[in-house]
C-alpha atoms as a PDB file:
ATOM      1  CA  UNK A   1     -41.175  60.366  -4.199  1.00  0.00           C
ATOM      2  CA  UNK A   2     -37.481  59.583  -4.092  1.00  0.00           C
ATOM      3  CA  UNK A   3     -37.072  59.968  -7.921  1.00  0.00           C
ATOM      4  CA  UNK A   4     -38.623  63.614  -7.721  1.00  0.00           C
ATOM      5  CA  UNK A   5     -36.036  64.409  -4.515  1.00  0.00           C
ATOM      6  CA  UNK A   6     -33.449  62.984  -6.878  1.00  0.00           C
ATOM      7  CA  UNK A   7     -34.947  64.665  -9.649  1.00  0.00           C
ATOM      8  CA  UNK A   8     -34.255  68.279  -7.512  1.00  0.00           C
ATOM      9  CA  UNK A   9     -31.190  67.853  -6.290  1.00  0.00           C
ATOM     10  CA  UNK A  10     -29.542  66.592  -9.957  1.00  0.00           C
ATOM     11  CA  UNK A  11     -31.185  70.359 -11.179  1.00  0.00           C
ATOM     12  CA  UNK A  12     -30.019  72.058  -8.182  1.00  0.00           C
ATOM     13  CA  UNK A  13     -26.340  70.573  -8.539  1.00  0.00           C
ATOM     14  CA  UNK A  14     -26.386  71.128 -12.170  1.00  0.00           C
ATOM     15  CA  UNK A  15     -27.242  74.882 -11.963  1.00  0.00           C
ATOM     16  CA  UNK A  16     -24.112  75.126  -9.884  1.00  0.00           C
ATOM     17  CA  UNK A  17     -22.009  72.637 -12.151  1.00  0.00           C
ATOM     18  CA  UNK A  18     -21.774  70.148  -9.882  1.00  0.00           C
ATOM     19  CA  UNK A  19     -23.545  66.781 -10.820  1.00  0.00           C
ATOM     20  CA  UNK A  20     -22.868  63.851  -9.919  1.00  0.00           C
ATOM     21  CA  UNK A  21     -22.486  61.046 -13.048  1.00  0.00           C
ATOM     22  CA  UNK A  22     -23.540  58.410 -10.253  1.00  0.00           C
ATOM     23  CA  UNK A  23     -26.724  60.635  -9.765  1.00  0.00           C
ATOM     24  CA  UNK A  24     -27.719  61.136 -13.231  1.00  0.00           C
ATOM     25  CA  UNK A  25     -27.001  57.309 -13.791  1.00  0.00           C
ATOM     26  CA  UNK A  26     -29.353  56.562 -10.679  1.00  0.00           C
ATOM     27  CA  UNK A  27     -32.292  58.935 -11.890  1.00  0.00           C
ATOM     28  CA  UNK A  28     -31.847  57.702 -16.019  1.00  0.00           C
ATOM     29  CA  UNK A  29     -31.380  53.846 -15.341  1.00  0.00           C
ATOM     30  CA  UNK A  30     -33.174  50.865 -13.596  1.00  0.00           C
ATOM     31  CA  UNK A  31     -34.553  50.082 -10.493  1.00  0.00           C
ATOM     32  CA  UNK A  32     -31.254  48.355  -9.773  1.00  0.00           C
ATOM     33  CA  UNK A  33     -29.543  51.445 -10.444  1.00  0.00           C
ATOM     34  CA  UNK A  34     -31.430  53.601  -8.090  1.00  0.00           C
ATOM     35  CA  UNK A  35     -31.539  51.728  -5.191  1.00  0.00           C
ATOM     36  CA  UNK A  36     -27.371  51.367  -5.397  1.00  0.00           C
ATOM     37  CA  UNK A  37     -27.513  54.895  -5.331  1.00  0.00           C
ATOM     38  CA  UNK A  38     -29.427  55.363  -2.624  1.00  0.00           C
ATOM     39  CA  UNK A  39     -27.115  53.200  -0.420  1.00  0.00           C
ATOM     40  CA  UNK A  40     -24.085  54.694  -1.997  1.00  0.00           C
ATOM     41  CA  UNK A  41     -20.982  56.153   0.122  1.00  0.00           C
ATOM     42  CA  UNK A  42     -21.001  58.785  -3.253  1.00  0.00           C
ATOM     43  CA  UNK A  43     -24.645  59.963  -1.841  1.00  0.00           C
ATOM     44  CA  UNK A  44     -24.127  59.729   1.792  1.00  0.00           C
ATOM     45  CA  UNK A  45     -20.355  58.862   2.545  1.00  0.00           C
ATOM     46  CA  UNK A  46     -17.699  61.245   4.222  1.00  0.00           C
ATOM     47  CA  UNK A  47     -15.284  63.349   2.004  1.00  0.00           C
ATOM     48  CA  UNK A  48     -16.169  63.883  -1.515  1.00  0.00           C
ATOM     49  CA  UNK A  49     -19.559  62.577  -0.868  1.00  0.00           C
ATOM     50  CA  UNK A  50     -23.319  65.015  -1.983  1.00  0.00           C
ATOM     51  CA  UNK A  51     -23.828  65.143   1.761  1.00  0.00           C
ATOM     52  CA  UNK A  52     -20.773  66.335   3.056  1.00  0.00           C
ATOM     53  CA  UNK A  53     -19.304  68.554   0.443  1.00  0.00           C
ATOM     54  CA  UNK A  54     -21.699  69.427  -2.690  1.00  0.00           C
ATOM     55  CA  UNK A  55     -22.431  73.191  -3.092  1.00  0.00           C
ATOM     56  CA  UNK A  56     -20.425  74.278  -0.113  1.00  0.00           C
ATOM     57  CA  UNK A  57     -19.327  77.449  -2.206  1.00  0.00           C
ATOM     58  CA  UNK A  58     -22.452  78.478  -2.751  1.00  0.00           C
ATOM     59  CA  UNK A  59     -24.201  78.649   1.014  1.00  0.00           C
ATOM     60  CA  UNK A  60     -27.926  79.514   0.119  1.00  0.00           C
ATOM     61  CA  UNK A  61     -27.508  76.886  -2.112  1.00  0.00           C
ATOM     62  CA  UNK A  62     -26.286  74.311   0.460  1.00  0.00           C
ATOM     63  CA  UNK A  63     -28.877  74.625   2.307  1.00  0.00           C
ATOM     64  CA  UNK A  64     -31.467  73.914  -0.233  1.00  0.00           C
ATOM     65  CA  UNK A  65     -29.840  70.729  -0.696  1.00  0.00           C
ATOM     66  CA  UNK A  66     -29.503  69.950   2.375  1.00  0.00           C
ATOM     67  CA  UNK A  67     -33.250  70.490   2.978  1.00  0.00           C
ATOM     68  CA  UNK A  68     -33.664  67.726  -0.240  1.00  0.00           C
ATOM     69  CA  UNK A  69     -31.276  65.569   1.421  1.00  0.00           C
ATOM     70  CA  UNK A  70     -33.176  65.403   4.587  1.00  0.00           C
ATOM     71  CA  UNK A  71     -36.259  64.710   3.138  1.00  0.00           C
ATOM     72  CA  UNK A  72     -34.884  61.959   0.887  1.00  0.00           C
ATOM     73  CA  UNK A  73     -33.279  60.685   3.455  1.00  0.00           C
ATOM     74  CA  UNK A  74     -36.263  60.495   5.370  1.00  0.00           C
ATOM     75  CA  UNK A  75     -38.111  58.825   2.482  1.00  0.00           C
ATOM     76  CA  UNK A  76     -34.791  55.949   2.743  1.00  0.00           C
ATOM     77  CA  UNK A  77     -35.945  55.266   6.205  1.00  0.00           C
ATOM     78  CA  UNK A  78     -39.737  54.935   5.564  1.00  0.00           C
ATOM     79  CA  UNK A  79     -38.447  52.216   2.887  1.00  0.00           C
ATOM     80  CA  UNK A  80     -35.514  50.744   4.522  1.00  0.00           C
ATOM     81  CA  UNK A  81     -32.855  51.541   2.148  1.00  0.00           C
ATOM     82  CA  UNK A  82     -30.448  53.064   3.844  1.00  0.00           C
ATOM     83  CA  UNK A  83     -26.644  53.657   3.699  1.00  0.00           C
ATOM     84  CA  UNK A  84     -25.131  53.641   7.671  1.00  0.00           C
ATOM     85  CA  UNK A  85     -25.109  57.265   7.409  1.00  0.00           C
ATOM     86  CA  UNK A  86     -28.493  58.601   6.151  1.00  0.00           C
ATOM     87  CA  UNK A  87     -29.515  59.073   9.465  1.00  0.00           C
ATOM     88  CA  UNK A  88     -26.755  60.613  10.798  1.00  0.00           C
ATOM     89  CA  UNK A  89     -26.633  63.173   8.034  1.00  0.00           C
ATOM     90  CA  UNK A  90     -30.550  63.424   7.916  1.00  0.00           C
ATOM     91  CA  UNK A  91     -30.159  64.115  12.177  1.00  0.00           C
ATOM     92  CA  UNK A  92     -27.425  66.675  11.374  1.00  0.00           C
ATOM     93  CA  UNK A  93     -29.148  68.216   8.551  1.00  0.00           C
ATOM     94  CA  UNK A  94     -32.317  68.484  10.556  1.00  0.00           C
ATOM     95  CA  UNK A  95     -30.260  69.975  13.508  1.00  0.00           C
ATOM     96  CA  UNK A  96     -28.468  72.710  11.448  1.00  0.00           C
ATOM     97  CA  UNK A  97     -32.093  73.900  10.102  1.00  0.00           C
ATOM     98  CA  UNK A  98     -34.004  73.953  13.356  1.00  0.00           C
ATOM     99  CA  UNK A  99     -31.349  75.842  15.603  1.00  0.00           C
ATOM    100  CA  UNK A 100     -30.471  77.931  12.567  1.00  0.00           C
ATOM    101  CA  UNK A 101     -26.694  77.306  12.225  1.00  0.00           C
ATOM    102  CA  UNK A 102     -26.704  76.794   7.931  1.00  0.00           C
END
């Protein structure tokens, strides 16, 4: 399940020319690979991070991802691999989406 997330958000960002090399290294290398990515400050870190600032230019777009991000997130905790933030930003993601503010 968290390759196919992966896998949506990678064509998502790329529609909008904004992949990640750390992403499409995650989804086209090794087990190894993926799980540093899933624990990665470049995936769920502050500034420059997917989370915080991928697709904000494009706002119906944003909140597809965001939707992704929640659910892989989600996914992270049902595994245990986890970066200190996932479930902030899954929390905040979930927020935004139920009280309708994105």
């Amino acid at each position: 399940m968290v390759r196919e997330i992966l896998s949506e958000m990678s064509d998502l960002l790329e529609r909008h020319n904004a992949s990640s090399n750390a992403l499409f290294a995650a989804l086209h290398g090794d087990e190894e690979k993926l799980r540093a990515y899933l624990v990665s400050n470049d995936l769920w870190g502050s500034a420059g991070s997917v989370a915080d600032q991928a697709l904000l230019e494009v706002p119906e777009e944003r909140k597809k991802l965001e939707v992704l991000m929640a659910r892989l997130g989600r996914e992270q905790m049902k595994i245990g691999r986890v970066n200190v933030r996932t479930e902030m930003w899954v929390s905040t993601f979930e927020k935004w989406h139920a009280e309708n503010l994105r």
